[in-house]
N, C-alpha and C. Protein backbone atom coordinates (compact mmCIF):
# COMPACT_ATOMS: atom_id res chain seq x y z
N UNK A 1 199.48 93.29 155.74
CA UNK A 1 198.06 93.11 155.96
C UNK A 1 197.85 92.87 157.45
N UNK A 2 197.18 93.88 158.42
CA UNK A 2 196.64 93.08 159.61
C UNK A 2 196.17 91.67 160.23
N UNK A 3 196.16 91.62 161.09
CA UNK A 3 196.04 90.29 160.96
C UNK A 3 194.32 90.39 161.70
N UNK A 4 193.55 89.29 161.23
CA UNK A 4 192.58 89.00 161.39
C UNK A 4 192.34 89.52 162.68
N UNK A 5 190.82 89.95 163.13
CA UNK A 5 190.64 90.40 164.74
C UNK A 5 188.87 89.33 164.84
N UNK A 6 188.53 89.32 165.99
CA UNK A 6 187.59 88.66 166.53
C UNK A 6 186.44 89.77 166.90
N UNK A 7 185.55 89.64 166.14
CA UNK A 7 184.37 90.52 166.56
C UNK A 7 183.09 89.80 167.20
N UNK A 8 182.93 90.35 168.54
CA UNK A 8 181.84 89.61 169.30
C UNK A 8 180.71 90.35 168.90
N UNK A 9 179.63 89.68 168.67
CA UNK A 9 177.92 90.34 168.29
C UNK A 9 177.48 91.40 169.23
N UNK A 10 178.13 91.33 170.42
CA UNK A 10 177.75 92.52 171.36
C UNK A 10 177.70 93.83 170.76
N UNK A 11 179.25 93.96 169.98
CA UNK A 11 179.72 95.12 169.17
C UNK A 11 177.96 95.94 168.67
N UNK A 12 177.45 94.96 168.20
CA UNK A 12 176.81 94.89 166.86
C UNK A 12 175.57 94.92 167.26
N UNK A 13 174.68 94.24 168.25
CA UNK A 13 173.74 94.45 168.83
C UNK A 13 173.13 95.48 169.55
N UNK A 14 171.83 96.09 168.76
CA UNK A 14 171.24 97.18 169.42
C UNK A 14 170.12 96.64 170.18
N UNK A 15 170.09 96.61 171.64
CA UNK A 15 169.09 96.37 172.52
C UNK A 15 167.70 96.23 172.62
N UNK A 16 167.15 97.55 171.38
CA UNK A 16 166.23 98.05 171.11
C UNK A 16 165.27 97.71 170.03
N UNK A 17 166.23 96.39 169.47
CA UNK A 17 165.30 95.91 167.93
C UNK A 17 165.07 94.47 168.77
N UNK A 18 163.73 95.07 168.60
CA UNK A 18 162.43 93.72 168.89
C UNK A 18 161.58 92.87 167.74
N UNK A 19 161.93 93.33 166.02
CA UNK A 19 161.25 92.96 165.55
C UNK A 19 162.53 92.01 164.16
N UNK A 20 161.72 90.79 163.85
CA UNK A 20 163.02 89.97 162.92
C UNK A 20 162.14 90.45 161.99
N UNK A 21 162.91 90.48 161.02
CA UNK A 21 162.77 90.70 159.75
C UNK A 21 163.24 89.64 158.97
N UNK A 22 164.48 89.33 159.03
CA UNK A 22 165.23 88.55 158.28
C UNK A 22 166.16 87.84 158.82
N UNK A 23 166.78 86.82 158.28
CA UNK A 23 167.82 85.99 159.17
C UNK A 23 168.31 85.65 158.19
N UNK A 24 169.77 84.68 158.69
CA UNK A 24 171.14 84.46 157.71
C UNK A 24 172.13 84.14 158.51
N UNK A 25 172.77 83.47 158.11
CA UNK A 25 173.98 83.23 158.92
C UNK A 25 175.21 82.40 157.96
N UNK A 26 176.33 81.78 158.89
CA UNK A 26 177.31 81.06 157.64
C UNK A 26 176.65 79.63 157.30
N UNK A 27 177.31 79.25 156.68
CA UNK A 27 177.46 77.42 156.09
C UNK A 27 177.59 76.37 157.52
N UNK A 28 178.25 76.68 158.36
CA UNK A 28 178.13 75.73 159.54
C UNK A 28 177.09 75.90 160.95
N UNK A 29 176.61 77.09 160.54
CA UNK A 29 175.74 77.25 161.39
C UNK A 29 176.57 78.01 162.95
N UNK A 30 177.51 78.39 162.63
CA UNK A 30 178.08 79.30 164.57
C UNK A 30 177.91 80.64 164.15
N UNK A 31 177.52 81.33 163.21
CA UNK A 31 177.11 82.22 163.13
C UNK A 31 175.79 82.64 162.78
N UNK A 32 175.33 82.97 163.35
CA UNK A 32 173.67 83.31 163.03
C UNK A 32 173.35 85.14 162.98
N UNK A 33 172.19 85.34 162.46
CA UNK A 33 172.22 87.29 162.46
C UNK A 33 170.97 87.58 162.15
N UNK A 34 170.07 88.52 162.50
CA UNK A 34 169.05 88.80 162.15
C UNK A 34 169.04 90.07 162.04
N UNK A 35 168.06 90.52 161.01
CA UNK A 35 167.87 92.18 160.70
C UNK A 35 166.47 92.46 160.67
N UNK A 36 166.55 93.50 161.85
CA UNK A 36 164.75 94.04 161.94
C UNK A 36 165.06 95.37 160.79
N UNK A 37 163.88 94.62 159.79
CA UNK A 37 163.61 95.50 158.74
C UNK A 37 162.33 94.91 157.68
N UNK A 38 161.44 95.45 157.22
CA UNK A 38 160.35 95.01 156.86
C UNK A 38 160.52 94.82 155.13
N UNK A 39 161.76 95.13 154.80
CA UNK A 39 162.38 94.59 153.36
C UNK A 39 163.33 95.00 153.16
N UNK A 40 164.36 94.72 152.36
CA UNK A 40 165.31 94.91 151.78
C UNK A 40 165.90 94.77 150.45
N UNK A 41 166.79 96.01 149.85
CA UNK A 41 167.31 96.13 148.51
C UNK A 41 168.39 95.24 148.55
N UNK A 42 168.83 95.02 147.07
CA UNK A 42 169.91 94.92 147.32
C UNK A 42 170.50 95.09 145.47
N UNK A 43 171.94 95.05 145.74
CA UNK A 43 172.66 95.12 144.58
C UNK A 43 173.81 94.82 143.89
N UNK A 44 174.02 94.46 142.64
CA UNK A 44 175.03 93.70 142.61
C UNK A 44 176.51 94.40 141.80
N UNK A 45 177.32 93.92 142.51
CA UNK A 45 178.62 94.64 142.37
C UNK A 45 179.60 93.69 141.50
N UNK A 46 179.95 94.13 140.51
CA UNK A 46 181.15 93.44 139.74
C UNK A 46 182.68 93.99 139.26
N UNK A 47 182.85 94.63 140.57
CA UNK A 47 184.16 94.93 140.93
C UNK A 47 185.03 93.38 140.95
N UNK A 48 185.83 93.86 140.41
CA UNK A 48 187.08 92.44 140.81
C UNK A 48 187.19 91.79 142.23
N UNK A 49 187.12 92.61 143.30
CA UNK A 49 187.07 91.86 144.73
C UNK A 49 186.03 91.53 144.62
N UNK A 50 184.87 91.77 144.21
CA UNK A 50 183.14 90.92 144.67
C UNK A 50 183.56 90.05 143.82
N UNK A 51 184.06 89.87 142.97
CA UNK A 51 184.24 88.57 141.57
C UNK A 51 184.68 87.63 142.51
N UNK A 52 186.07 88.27 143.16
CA UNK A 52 186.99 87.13 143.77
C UNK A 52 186.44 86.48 144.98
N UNK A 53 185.59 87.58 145.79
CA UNK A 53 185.09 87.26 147.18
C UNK A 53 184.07 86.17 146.98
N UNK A 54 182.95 86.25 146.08
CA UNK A 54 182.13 85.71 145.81
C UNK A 54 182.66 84.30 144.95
N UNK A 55 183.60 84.10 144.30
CA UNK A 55 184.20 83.48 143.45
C UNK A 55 183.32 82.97 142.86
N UNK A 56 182.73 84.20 141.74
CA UNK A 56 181.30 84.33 140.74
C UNK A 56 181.79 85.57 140.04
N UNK A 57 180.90 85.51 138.97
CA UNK A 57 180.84 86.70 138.30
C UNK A 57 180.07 88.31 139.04
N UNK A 58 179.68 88.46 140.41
CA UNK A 58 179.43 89.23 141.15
C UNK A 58 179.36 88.89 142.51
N UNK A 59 179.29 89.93 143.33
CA UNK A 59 178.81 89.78 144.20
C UNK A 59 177.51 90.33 144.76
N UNK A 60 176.52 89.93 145.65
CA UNK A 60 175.43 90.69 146.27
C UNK A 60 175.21 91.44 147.19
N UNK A 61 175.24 92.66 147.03
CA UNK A 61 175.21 93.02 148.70
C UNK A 61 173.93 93.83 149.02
N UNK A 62 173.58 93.51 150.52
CA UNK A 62 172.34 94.28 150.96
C UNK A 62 172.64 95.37 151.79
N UNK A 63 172.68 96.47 151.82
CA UNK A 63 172.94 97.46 152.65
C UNK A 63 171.77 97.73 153.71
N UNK A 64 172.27 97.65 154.96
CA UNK A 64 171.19 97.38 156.65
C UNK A 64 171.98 98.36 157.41
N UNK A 65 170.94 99.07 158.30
CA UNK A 65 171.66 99.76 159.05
C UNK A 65 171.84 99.09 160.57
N UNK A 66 173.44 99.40 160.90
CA UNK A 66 174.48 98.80 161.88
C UNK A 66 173.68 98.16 162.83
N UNK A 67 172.46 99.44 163.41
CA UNK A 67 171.82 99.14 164.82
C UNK A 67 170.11 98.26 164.59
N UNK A 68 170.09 98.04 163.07
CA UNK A 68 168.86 97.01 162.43
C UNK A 68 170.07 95.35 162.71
N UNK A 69 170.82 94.91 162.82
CA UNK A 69 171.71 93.75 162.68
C UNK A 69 171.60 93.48 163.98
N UNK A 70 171.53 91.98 164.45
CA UNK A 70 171.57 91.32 165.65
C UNK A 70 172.18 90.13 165.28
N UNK A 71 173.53 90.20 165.80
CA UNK A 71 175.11 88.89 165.42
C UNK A 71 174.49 87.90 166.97
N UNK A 72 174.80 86.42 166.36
CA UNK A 72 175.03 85.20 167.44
C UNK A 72 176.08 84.32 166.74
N UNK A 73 177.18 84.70 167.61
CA UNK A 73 178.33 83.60 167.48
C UNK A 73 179.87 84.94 167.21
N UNK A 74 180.24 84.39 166.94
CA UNK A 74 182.10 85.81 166.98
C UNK A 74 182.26 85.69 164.85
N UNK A 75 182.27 86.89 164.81
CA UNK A 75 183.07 86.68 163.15
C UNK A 75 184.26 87.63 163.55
N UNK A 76 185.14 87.09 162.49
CA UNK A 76 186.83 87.64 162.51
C UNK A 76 186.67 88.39 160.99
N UNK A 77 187.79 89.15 160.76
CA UNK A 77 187.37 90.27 159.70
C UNK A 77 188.87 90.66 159.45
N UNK A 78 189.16 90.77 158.29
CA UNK A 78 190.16 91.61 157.60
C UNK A 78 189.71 92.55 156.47
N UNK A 79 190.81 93.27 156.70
CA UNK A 79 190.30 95.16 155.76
C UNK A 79 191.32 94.94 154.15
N UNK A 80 190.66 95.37 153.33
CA UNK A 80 191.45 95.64 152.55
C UNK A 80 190.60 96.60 151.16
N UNK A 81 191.77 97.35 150.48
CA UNK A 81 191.15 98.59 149.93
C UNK A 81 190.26 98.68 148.70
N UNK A 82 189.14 99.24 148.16
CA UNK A 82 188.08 98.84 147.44
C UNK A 82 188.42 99.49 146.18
N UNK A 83 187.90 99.09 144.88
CA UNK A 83 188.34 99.76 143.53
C UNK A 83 188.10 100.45 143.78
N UNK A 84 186.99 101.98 144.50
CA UNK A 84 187.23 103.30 144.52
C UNK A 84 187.64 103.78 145.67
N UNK A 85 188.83 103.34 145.99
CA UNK A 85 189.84 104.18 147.15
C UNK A 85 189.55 103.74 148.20
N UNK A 86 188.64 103.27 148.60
CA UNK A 86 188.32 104.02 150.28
C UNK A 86 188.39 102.22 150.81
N UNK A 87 188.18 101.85 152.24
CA UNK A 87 188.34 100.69 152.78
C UNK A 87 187.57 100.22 153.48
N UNK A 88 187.24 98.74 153.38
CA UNK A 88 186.45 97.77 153.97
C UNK A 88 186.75 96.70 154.76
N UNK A 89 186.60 96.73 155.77
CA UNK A 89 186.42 95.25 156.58
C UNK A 89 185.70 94.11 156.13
N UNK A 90 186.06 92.98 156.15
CA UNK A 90 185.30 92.25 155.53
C UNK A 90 185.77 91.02 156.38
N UNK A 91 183.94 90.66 157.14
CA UNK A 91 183.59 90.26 158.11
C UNK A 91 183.11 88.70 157.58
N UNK A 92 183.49 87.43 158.45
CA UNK A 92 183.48 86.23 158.00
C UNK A 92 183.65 85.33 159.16
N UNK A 93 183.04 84.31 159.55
CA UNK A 93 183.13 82.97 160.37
C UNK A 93 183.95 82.57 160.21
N UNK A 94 185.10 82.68 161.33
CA UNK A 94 186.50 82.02 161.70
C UNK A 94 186.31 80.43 161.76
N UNK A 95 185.29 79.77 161.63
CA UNK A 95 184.91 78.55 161.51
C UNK A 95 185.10 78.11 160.15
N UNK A 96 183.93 78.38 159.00
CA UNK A 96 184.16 77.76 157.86
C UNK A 96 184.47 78.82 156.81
N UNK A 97 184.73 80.25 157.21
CA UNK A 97 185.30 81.12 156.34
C UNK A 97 183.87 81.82 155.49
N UNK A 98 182.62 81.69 155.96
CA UNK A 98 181.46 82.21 154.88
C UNK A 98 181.83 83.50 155.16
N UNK A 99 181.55 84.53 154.22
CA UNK A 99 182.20 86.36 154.12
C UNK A 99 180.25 86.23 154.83
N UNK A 100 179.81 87.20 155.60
CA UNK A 100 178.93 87.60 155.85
C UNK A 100 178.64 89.11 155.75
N UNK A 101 179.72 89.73 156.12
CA UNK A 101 179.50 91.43 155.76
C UNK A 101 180.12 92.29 155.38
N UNK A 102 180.05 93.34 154.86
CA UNK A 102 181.30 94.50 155.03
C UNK A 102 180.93 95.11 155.40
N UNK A 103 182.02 96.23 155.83
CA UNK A 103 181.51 97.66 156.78
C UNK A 103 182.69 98.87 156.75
N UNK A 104 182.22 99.16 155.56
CA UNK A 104 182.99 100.22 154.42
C UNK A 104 183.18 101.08 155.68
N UNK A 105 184.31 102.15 155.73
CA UNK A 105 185.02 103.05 156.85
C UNK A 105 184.15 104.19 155.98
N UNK A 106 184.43 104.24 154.87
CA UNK A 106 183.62 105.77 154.63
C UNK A 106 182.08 105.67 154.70
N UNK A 107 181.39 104.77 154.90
CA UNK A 107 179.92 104.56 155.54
C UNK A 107 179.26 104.49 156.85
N UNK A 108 180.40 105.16 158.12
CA UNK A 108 179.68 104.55 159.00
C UNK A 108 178.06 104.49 159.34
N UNK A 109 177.58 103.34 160.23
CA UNK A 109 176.55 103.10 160.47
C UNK A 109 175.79 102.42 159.81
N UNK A 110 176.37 102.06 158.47
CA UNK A 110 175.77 101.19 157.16
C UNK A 110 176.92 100.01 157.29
N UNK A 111 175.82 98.46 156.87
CA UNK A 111 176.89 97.35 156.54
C UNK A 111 176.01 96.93 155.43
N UNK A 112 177.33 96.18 154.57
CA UNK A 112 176.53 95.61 153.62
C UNK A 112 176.61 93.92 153.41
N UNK A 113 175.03 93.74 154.01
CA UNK A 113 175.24 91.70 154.08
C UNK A 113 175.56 91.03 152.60
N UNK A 114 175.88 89.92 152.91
CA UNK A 114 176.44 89.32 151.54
C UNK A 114 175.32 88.67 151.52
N UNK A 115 174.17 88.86 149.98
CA UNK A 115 173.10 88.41 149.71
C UNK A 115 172.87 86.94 149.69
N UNK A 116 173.72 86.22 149.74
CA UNK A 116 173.27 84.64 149.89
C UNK A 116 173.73 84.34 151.02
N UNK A 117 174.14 84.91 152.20
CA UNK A 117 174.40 84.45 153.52
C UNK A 117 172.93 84.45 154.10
N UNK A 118 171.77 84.87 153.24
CA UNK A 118 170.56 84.88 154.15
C UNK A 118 170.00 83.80 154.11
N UNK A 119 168.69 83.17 154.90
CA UNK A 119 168.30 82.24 155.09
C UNK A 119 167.54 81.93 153.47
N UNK A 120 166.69 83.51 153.16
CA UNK A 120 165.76 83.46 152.04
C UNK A 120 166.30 84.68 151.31
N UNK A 121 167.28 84.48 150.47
CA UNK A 121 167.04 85.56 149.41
C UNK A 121 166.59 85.96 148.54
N UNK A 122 165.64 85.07 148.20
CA UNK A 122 164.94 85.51 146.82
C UNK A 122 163.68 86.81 147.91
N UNK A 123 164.29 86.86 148.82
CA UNK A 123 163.13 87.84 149.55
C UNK A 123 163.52 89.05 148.77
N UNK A 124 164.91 89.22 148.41
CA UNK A 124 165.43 90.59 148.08
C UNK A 124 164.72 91.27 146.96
N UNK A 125 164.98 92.45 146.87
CA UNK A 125 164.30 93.19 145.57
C UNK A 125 165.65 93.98 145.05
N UNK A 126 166.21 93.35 143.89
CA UNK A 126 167.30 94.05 143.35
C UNK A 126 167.21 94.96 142.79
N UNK A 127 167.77 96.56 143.13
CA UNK A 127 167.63 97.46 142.51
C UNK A 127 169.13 98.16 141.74
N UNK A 128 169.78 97.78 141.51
CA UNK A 128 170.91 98.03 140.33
C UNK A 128 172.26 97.30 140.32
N UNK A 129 172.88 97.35 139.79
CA UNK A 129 174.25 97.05 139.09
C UNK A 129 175.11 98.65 138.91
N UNK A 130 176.26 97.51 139.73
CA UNK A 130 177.37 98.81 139.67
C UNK A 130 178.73 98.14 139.27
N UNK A 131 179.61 98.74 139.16
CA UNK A 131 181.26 98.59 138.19
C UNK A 131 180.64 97.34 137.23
N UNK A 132 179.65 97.66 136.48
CA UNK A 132 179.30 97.44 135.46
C UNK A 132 180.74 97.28 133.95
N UNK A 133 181.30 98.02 134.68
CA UNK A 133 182.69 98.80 133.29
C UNK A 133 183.46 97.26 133.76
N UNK A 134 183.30 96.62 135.26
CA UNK A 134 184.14 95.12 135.16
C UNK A 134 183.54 93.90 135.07
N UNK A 135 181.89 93.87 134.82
CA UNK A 135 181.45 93.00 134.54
C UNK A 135 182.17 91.64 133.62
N UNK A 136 182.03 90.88 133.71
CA UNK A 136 182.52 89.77 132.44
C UNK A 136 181.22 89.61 131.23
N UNK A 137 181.83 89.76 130.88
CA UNK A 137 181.10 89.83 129.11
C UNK A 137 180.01 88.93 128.92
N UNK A 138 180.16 87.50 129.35
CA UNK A 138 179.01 86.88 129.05
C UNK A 138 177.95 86.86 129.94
N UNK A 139 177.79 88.20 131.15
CA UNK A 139 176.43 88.57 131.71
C UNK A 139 175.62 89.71 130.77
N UNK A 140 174.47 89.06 130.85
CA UNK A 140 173.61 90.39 130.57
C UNK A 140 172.68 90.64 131.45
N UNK A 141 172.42 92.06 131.40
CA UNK A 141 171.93 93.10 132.41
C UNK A 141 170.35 92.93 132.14
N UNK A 142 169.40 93.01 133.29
CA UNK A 142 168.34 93.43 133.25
C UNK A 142 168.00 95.11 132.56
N UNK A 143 167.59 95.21 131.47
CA UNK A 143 167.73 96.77 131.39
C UNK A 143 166.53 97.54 132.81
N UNK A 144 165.76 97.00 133.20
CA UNK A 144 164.91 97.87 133.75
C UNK A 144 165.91 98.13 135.24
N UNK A 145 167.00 97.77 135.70
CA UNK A 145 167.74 97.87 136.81
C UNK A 145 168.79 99.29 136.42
N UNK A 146 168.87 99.79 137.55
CA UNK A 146 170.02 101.19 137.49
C UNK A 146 171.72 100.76 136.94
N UNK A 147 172.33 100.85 136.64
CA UNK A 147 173.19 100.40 136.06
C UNK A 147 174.55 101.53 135.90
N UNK A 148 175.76 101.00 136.75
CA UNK A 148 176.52 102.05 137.38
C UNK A 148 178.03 101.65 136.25
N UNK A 149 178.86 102.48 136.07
CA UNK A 149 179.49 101.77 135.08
C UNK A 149 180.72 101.80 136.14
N UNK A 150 180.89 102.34 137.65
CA UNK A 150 182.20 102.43 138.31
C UNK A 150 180.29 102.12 139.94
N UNK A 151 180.95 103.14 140.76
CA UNK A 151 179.87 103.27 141.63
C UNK A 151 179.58 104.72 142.29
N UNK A 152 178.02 104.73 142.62
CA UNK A 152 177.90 106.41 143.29
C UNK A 152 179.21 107.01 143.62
N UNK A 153 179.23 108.42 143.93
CA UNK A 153 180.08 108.87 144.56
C UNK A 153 179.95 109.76 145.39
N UNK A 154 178.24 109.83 145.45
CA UNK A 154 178.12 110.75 146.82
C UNK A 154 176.98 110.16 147.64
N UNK A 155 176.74 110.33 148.98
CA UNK A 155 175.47 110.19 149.30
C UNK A 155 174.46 110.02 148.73
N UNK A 156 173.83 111.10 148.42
CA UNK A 156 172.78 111.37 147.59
C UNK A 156 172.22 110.02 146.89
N UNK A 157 174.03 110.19 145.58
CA UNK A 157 173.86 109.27 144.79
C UNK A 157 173.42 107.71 145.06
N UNK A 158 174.09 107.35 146.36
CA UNK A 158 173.72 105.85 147.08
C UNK A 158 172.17 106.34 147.24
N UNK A 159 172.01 106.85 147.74
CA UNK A 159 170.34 106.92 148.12
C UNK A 159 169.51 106.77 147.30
N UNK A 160 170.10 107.43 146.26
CA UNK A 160 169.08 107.55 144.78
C UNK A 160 168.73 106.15 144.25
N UNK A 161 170.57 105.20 143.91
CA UNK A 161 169.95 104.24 143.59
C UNK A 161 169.51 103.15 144.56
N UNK A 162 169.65 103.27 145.81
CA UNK A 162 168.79 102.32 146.67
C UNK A 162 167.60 101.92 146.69
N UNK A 163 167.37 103.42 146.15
CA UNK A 163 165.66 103.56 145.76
C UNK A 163 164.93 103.48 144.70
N UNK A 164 165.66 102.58 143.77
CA UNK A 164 165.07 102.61 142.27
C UNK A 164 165.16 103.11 141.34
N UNK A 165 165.42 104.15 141.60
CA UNK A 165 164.85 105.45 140.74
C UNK A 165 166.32 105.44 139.50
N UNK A 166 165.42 105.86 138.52
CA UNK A 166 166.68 106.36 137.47
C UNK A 166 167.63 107.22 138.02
């Protein structure tokens, strides 16, 4: 396994976003982040690593694009490989360890925040459930939410359910 690396917010900061949308940061407060965006989806994953990461029966994630994110303070990050093949960094405060993001290699330009690292999440509007097929048994599903039994597998498909839609 690599060993942990240090990511400064510079990385991550686009010059050009003047407007907050949202904020979040870890449990001790040295990391702080804001995302200019006028709302956000989000969705919940019950893959075995979101089980473990989250150490819950899911995890939340909001998908923001790279150059909408504005980092204050350094997060450190280790990669490791996702139930459908492909690999994620997974970004966290070298301070008290809160996971704040991932930033899947086969997505560039997309990260996905960890839904309770935000200041206000009930801001979110959840639009589906995915590896549904590893859920634990004693959740039940909203039926009116999209409902993935593994996860998309193409573009498209992410787009589709980002957006609600059956």
């Amino acid at each position: 396994m690599p060993a942990p690396r240090v990511l400064s917010g510079k990385r991550l900061r686009d010059a050009g976003v003047s407007a907050v949308g949202f904020t979040g940061g870890c449990q001790c407060a040295a990391v702080r982040y804001t995302i200019a965006a006028e709302s956000l989806v989000a969705y919940a994953c019950h893959c075995r690593e979101c089980q473990k990461q989250s150490a819950s029966a899911f995890g939340v994630s909001v998908p923001v694009l790279e150059s909408a994110l504005s980092i204050e303070g350094e997060t450190a990050s280790w990669g490791r490989p996702t139930d459908s093949g492909s690999w994620t960094d997974c970004h966290f405060c070298p301070r008290c360890g809160t996971r704040l993001f991932h930033d899947a290699r086969g997505r560039p330009g997309v990260l996905t925040i960890k839904g309770g690292s935000l200041d206000e999440p009930g801001q979110l509007e959840f639009v589906a459930h995915i590896w549904t097929s590893r859920k634990q048994p004693w959740i039940d599903l909203p039926e009116r939410l999209v409902q993935w039994g593994t996860q998309p597998s193409t573009q498209a498909e992410w787009l589709q359910m980002l957006s609600g839609a059956p």
